[in-house]
Protein backbone atom coordinates (compact mmCIF):
# COMPACT_ATOMS: atom_id res chain seq x y z
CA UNK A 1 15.62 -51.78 25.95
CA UNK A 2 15.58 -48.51 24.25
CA UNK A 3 12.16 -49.76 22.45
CA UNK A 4 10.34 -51.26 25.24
CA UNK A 5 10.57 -47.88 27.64
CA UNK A 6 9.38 -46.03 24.38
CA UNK A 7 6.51 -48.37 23.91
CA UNK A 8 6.12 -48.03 27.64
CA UNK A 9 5.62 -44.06 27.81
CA UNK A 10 3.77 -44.15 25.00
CA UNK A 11 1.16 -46.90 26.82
CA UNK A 12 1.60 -44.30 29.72
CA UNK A 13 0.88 -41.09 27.70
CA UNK A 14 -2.75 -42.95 26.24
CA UNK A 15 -4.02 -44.01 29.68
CA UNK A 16 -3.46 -40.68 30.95
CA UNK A 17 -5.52 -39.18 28.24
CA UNK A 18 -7.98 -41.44 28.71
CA UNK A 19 -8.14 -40.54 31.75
CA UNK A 20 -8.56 -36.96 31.23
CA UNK A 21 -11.43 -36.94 28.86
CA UNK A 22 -14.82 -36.46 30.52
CA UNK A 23 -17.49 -34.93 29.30
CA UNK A 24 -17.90 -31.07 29.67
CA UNK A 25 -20.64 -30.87 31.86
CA UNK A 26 -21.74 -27.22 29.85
CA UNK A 27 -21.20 -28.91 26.45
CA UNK A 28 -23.81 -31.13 26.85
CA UNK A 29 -26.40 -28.32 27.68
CA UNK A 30 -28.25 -27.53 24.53
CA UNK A 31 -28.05 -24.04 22.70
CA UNK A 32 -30.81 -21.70 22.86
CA UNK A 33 -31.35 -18.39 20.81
CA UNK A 34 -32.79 -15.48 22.78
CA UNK A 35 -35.68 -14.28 20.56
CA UNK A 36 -34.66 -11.38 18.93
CA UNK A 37 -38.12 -9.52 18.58
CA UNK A 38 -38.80 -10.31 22.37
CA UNK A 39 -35.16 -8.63 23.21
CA UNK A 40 -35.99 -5.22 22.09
CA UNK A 41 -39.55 -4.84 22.70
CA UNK A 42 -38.58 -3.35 25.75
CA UNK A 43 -36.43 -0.74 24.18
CA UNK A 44 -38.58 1.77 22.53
CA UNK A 45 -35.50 3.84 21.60
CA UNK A 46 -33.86 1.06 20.22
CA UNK A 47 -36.69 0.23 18.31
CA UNK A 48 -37.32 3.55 16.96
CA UNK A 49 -33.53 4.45 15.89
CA UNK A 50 -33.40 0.85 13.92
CA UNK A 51 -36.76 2.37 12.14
CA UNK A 52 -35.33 5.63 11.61
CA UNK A 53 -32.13 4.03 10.12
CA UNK A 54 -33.86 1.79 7.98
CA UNK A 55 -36.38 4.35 6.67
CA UNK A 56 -34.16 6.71 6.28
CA UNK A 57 -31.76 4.54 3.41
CA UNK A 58 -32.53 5.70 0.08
CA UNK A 59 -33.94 3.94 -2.47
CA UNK A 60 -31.11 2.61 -4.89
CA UNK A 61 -28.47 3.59 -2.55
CA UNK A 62 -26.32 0.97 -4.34
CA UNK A 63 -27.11 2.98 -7.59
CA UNK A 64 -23.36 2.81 -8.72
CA UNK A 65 -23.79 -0.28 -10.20
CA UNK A 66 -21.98 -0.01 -13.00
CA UNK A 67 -17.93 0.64 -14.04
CA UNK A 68 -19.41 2.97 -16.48
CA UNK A 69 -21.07 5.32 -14.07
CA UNK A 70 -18.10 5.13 -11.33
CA UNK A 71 -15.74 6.28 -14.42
CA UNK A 72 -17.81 9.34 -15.02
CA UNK A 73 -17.77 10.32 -11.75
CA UNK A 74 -14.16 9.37 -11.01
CA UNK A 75 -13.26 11.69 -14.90
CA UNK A 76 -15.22 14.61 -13.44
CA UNK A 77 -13.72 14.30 -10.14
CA UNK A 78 -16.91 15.13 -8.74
CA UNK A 79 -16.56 11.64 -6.59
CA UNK A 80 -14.11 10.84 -3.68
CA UNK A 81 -13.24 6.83 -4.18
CA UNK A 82 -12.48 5.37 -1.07
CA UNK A 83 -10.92 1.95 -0.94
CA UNK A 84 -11.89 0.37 2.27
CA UNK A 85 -9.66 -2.98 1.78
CA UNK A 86 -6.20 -3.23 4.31
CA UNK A 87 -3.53 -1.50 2.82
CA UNK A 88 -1.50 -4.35 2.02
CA UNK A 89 -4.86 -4.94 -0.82
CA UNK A 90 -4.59 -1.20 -1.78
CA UNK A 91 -0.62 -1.72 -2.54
CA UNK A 92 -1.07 -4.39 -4.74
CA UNK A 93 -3.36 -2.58 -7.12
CA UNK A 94 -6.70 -0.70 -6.53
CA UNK A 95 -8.93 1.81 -8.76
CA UNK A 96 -7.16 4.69 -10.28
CA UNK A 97 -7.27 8.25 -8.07
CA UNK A 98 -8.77 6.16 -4.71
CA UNK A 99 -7.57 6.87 -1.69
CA UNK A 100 -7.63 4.11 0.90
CA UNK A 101 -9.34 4.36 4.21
CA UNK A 102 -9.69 0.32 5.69
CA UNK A 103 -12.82 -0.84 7.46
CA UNK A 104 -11.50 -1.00 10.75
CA UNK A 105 -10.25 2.61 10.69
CA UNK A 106 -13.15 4.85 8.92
CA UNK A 107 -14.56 5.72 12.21
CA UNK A 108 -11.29 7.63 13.10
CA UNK A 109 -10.55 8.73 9.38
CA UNK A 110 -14.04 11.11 8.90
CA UNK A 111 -11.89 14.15 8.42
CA UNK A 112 -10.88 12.29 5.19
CA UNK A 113 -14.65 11.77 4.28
CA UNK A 114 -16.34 14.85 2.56
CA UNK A 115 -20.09 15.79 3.23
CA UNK A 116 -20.50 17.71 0.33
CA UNK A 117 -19.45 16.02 -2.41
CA UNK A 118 -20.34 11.98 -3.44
CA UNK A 119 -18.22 9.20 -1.82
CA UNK A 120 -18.01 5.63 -3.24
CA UNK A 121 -16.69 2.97 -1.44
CA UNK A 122 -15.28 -0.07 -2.69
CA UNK A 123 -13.31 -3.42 -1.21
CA UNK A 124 -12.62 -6.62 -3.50
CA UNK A 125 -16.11 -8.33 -3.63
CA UNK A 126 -18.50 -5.74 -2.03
CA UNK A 127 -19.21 -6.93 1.19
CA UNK A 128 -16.94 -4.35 3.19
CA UNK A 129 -18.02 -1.89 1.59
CA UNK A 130 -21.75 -2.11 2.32
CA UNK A 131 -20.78 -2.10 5.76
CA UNK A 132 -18.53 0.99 5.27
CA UNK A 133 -21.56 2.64 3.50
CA UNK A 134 -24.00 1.42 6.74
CA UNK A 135 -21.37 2.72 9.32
CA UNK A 136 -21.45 6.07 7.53
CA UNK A 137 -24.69 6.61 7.30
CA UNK A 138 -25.36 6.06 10.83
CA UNK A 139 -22.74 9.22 11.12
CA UNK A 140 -25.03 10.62 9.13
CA UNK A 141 -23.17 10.53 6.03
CA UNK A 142 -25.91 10.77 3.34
CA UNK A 143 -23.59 11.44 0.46
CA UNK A 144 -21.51 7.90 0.23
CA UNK A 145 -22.69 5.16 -1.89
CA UNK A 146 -21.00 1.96 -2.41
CA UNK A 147 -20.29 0.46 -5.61
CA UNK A 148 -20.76 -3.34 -5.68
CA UNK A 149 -19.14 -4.40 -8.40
CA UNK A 150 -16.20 -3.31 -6.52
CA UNK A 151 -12.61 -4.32 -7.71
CA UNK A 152 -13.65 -7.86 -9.19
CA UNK A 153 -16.14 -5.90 -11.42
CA UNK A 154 -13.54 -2.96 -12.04
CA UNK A 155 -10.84 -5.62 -13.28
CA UNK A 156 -13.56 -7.90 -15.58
CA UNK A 157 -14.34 -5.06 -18.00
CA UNK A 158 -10.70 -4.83 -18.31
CA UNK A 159 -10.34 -1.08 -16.48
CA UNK A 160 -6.83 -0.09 -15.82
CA UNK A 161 -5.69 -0.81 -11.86
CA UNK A 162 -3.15 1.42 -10.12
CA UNK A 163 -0.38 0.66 -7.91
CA UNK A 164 0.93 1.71 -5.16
């Protein structure tokens, strides 16, 4: 008995499902891309700040591209190293005298973030980084520079890692 009213609900469970599932009547629309170019013609300031941004990026503004340059900066302490990973990523080892300042929060850590003095930023792969490096120069931050390589490149030619 105790089979036959399981194989029962379960019958009872599928044809309700079936049932249920119709087609989504705005799933079946197709997807269409508003033209980008066409959606900021009409803004001439928009158009003219995304110029002046990206004329205004320096050529080789990526020039720490190497662990060798970073360390002479880092041994002079001319450079602030700024660690833009979560702090769970800066705990478990990061470059030696960085301080850590995550992606999310650089926006209301500036007072951390010298103007006079060259800033390198740095996550595990480089990819938060350049967009720590783009948000800051849009604050007008001309002095930071990212450094690529970042931690992956620190950690293949074998530098030391600190821990927090």
């Amino acid at each position: 008995m105790k089979s036959i009213s399981t194989l029962l609900l379960g019958f009872v469970l599928s044809f309700c499902l079936l049932l249920g599932i119709q087609p989504n009547a705005i799933a079946l629309e197709p997807i269409s891309k508003p033209d980008l170019l066409s959606s900021i013609e009409g803004y001439p300031r928009l158009e003219m700040a995304l110029d002046k941004y990206l004329m205004a990026i320096p050529s080789g503004y990526y020039t720490i591209a190497n662990v060798a340059e970073l360390k002479s900066l880092v041994a002079d302490r001319q450079a602030l190293v700024v660690d833009v990973r979560e702090p769970s990523e800066y705990q478990s080892g990061h470059i030696p005298n960085a301080i850590n300042i995550p992606l999310r929060t650089i926006s209301r850590n500036l007072s951390q973030i010298p103007s006079d003095r060259p800033v390198i930023l740095y996550c595990s792969t480089g990819y938060r980084s350049s967009m720590g490096v783009m948000t800051l120069h849009l604050l007008n931050y001309d002095n930071v520079k990212g450094f690529p390589p970042s931690l992956a490149g620190w950690k293949q030619a074998g530098e030391a890692i600190a821990k927090s």
